[in-house]
PDB file of N, CA and C in Angstrom:
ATOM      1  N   UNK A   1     112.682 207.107 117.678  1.00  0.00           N
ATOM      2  CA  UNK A   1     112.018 205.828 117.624  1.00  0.00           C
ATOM      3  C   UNK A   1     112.925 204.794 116.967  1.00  0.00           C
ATOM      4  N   UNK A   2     112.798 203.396 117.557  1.00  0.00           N
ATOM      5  CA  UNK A   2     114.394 202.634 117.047  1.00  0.00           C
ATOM      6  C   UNK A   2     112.730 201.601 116.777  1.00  0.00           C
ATOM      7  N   UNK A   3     113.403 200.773 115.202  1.00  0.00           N
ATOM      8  CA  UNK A   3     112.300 200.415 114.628  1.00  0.00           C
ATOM      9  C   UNK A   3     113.339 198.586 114.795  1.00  0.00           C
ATOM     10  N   UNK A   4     112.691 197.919 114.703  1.00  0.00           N
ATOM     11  CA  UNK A   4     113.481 196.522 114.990  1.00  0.00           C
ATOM     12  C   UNK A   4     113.557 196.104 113.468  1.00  0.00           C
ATOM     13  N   UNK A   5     114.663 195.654 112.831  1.00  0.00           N
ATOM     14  CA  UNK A   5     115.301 195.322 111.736  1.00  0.00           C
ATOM     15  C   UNK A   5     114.539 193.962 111.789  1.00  0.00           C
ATOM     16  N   UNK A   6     113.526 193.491 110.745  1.00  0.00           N
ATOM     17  CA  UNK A   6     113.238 191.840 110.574  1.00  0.00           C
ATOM     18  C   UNK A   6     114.049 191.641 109.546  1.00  0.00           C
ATOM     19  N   UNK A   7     114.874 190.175 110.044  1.00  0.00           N
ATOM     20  CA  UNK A   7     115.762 189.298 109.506  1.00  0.00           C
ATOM     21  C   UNK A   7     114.694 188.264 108.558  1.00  0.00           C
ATOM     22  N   UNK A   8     115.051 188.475 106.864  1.00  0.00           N
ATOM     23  CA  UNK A   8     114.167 187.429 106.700  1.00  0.00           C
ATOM     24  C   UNK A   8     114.466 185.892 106.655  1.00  0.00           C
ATOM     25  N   UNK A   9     113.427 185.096 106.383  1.00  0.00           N
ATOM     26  CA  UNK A   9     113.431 183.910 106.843  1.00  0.00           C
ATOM     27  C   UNK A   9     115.172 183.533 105.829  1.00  0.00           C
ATOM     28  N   UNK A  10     115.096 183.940 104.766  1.00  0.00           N
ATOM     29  CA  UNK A  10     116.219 183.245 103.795  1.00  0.00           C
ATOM     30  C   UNK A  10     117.564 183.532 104.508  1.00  0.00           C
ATOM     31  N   UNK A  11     117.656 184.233 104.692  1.00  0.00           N
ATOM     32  CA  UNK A  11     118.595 185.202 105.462  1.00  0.00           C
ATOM     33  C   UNK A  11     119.321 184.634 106.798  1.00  0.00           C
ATOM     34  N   UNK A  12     117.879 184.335 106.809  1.00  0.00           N
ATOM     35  CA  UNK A  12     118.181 183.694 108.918  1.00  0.00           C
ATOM     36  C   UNK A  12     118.577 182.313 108.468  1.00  0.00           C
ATOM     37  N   UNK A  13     118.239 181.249 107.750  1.00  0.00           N
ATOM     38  CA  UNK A  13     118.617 180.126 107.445  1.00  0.00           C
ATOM     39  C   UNK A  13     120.397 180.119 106.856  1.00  0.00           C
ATOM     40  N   UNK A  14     120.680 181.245 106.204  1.00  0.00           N
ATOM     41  CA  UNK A  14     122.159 181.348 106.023  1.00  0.00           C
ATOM     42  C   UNK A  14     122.793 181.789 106.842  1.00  0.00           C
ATOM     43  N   UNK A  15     122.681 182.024 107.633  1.00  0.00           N
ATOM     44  CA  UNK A  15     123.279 182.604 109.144  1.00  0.00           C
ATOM     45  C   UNK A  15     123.706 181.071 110.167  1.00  0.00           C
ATOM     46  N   UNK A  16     122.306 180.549 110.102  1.00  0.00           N
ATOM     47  CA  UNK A  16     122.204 179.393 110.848  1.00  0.00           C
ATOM     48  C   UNK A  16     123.021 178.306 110.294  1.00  0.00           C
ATOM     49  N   UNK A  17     122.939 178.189 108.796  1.00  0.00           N
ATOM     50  CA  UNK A  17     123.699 177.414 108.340  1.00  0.00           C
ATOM     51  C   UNK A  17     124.930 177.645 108.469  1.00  0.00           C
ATOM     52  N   UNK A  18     125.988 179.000 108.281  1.00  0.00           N
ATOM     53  CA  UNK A  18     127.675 179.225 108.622  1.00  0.00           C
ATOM     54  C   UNK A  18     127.933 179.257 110.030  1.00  0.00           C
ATOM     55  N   UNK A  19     126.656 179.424 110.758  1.00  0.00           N
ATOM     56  CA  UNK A  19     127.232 178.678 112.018  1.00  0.00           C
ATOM     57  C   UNK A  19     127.592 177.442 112.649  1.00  0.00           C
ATOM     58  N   UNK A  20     126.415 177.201 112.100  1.00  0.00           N
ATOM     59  CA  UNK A  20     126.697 175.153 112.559  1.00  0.00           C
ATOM     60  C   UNK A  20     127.809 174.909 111.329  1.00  0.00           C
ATOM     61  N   UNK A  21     128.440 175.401 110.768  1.00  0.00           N
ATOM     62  CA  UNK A  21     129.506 175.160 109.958  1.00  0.00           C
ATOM     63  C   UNK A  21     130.602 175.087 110.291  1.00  0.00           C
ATOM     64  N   UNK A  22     130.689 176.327 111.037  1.00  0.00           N
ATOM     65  CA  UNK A  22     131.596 176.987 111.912  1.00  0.00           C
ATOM     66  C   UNK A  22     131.980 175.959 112.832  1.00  0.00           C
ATOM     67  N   UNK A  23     130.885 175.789 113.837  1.00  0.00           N
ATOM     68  CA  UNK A  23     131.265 175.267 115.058  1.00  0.00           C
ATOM     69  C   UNK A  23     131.308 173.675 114.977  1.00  0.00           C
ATOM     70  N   UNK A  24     131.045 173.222 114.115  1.00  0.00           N
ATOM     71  CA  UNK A  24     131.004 171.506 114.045  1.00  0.00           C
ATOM     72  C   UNK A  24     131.701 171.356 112.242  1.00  0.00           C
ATOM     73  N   UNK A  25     133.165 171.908 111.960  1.00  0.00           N
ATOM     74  CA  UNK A  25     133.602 172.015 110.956  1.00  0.00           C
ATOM     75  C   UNK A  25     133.806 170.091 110.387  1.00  0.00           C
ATOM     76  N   UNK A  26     134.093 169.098 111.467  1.00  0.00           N
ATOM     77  CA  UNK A  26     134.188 167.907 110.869  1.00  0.00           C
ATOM     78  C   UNK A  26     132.922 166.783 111.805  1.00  0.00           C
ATOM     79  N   UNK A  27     132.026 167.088 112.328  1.00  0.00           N
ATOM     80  CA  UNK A  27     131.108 166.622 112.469  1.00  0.00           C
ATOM     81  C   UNK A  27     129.833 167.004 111.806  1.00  0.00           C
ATOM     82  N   UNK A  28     129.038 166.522 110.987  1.00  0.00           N
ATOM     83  CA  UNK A  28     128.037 166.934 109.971  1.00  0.00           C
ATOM     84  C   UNK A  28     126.760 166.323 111.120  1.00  0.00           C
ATOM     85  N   UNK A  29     126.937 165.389 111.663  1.00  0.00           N
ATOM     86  CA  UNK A  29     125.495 165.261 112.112  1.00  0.00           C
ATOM     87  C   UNK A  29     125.226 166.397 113.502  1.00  0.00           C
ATOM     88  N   UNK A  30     126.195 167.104 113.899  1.00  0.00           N
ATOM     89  CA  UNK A  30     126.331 167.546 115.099  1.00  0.00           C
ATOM     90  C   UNK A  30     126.207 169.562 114.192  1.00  0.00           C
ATOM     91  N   UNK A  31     126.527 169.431 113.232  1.00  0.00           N
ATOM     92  CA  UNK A  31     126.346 170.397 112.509  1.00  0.00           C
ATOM     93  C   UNK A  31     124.906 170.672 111.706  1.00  0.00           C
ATOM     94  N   UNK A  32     124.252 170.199 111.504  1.00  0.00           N
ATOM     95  CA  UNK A  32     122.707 169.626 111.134  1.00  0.00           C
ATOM     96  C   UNK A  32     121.550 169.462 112.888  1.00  0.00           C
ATOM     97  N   UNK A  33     122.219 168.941 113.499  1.00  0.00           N
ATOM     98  CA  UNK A  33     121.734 169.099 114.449  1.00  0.00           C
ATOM     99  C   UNK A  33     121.925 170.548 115.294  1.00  0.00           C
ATOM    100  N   UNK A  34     122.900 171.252 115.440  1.00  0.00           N
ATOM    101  CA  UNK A  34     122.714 173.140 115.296  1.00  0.00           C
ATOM    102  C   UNK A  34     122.035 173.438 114.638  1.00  0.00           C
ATOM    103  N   UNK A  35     121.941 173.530 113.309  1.00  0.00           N
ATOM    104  CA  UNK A  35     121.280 174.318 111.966  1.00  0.00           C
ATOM    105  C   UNK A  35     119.856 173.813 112.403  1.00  0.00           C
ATOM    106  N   UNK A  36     119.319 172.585 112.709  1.00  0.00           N
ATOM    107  CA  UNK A  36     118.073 172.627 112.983  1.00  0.00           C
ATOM    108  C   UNK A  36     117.526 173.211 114.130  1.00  0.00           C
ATOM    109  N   UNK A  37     117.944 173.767 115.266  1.00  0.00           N
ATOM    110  CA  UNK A  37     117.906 174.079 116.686  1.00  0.00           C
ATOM    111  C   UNK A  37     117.563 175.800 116.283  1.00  0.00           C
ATOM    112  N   UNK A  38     118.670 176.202 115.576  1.00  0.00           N
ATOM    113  CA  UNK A  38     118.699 177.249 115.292  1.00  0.00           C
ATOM    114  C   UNK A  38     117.211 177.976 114.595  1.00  0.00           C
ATOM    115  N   UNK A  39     117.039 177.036 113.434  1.00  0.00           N
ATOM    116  CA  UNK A  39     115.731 177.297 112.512  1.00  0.00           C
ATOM    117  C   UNK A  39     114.659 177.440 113.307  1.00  0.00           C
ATOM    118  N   UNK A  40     114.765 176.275 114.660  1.00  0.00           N
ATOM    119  CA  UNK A  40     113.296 176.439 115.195  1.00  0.00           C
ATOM    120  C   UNK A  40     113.183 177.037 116.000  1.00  0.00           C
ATOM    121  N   UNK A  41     114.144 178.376 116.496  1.00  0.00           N
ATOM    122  CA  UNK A  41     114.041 179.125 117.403  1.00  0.00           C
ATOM    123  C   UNK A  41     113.424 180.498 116.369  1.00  0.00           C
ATOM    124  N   UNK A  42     113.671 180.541 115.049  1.00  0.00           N
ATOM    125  CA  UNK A  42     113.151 181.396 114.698  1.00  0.00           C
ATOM    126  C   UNK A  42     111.851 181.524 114.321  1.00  0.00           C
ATOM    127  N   UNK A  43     110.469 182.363 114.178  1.00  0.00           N
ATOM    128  CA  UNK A  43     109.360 182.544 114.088  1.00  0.00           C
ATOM    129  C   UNK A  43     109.147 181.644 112.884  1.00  0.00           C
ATOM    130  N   UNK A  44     109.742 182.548 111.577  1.00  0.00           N
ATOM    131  CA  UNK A  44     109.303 181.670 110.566  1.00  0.00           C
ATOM    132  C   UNK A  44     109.904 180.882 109.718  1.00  0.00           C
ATOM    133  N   UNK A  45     110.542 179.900 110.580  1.00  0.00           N
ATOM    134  CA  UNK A  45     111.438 178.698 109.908  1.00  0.00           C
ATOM    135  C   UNK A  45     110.831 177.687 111.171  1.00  0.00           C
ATOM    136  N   UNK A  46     110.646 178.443 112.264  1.00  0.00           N
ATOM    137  CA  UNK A  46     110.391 177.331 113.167  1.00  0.00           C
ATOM    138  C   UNK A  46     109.450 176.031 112.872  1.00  0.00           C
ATOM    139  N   UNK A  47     108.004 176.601 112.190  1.00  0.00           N
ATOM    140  CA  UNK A  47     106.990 175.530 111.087  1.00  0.00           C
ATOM    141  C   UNK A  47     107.504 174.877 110.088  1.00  0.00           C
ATOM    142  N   UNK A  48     108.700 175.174 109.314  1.00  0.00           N
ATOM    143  CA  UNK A  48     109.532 174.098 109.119  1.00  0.00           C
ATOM    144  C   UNK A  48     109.951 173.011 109.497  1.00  0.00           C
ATOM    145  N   UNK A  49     110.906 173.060 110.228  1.00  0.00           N
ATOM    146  CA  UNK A  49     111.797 172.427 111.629  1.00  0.00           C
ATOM    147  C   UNK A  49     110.245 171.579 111.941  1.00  0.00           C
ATOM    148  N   UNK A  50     109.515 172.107 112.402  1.00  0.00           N
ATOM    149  CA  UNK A  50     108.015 171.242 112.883  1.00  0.00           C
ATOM    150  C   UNK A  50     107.817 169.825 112.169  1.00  0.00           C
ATOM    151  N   UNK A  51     107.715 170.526 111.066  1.00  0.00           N
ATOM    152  CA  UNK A  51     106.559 170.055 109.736  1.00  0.00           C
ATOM    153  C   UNK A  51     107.991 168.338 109.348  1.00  0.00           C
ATOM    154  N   UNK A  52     108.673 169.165 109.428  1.00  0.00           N
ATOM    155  CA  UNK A  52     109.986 168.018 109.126  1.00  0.00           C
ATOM    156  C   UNK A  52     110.102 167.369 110.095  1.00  0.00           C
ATOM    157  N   UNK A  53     110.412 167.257 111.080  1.00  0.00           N
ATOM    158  CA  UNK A  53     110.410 166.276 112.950  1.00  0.00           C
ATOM    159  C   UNK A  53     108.922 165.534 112.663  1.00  0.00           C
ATOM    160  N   UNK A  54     107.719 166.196 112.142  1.00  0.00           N
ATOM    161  CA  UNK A  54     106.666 165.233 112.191  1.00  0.00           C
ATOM    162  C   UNK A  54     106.590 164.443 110.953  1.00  0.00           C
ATOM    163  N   UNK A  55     107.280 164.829 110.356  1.00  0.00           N
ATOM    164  CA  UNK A  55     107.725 163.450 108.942  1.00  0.00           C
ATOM    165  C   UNK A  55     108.250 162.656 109.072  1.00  0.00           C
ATOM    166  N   UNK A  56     109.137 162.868 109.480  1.00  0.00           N
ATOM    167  CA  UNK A  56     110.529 162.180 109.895  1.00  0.00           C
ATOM    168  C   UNK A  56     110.352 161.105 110.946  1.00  0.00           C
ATOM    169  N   UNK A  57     110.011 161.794 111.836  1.00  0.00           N
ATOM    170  CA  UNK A  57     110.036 160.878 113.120  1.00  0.00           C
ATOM    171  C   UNK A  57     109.155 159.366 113.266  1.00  0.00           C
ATOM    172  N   UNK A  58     108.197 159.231 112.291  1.00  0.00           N
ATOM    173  CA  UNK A  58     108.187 157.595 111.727  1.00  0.00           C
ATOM    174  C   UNK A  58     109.278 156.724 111.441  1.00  0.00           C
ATOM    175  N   UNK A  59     110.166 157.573 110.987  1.00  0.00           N
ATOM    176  CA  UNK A  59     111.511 156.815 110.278  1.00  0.00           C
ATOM    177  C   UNK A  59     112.513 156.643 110.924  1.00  0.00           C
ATOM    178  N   UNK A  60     112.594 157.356 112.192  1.00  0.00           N
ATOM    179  CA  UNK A  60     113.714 157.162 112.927  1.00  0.00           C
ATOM    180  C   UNK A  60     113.914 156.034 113.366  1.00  0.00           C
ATOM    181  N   UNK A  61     112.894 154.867 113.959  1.00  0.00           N
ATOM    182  CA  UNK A  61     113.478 153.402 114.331  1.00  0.00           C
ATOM    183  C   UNK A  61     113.268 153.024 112.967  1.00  0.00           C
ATOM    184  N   UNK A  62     113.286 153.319 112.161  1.00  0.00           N
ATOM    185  CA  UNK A  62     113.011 152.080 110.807  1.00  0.00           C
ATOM    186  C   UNK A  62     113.944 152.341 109.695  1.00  0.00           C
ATOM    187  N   UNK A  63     115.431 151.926 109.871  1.00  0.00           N
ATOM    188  CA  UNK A  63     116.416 151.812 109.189  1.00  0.00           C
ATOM    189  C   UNK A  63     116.274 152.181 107.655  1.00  0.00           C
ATOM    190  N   UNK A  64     115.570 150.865 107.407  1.00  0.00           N
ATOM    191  CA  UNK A  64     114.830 150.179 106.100  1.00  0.00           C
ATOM    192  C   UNK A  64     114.457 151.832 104.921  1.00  0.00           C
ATOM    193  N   UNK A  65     112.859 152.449 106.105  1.00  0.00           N
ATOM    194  CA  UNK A  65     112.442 153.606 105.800  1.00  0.00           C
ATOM    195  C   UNK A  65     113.277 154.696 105.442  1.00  0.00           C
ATOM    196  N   UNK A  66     113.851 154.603 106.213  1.00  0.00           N
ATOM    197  CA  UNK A  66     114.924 156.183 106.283  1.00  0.00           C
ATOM    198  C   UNK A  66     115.933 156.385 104.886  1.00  0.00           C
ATOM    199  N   UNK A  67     116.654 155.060 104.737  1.00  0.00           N
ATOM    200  CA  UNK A  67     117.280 154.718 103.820  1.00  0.00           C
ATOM    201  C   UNK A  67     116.854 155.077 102.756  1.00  0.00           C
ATOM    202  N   UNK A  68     115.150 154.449 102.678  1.00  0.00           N
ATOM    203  CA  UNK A  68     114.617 154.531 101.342  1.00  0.00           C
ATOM    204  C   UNK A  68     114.171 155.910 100.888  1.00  0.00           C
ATOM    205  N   UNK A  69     114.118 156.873 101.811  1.00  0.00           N
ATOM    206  CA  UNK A  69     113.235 158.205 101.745  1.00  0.00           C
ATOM    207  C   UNK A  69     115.205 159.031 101.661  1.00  0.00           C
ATOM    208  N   UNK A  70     115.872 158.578 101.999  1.00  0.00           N
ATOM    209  CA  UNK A  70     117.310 159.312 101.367  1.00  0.00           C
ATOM    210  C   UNK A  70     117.344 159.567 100.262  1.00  0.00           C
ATOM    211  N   UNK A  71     117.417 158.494  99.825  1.00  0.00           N
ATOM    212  CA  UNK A  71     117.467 157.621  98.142  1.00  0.00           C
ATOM    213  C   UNK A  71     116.785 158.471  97.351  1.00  0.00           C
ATOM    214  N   UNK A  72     115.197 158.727  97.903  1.00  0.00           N
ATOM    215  CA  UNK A  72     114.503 158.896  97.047  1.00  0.00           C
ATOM    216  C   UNK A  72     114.757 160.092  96.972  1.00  0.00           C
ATOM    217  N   UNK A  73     114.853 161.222  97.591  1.00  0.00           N
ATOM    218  CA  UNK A  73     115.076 162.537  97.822  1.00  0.00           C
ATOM    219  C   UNK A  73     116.785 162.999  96.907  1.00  0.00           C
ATOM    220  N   UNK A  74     117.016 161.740  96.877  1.00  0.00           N
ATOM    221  CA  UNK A  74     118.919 162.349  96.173  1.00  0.00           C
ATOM    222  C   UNK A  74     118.561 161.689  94.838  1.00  0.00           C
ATOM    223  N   UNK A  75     117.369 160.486  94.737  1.00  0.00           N
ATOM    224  CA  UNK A  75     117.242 160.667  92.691  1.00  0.00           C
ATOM    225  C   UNK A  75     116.332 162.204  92.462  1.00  0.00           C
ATOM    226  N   UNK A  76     115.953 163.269  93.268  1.00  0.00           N
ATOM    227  CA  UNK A  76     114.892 163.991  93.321  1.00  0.00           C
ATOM    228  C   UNK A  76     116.112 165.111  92.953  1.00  0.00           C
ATOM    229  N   UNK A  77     117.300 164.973  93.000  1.00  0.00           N
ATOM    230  CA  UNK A  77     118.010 166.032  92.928  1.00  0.00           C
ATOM    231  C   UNK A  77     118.443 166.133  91.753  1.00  0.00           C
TER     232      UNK A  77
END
């Protein structure tokens, strides 16, 4: 009996991340844009990837917004 190895979620996100690393070594938005593709193909990162595209995606035409929700997230660090 061959039992299927689950990859956990932490696991699978570091995988995803040295790839889009890999393959987009001096493009970051093209590297972020893998790493997210990747996440939402998996079961449980994919509600991530979700949950974030439906946040986000208010902000995408609104310069102003986006800017300000950067900001706020890098004094958060």
């Amino acid at each position: 009996m061959s039992k299927e190895i689950e990859t956990p979620a932490g696991m699978y996100i570091g995988f995803a991340a040295m790839r889009a690393m890999n393959e987009w070594p001096s493009n970051h938005e093209g590297a972020i844009t893998a790493f997210l593709e990747d996440l939402g193909k998996h079961p449980k990162t994919k509600h991530l990837v979700d949950a974030a595209r439906k946040k986000l995606s208010p902000l995408v035409n609104d310069r102003k917004a986006l800017r300000q929700a950067m900001n706020d997230y890098e004094n958060r660090l």
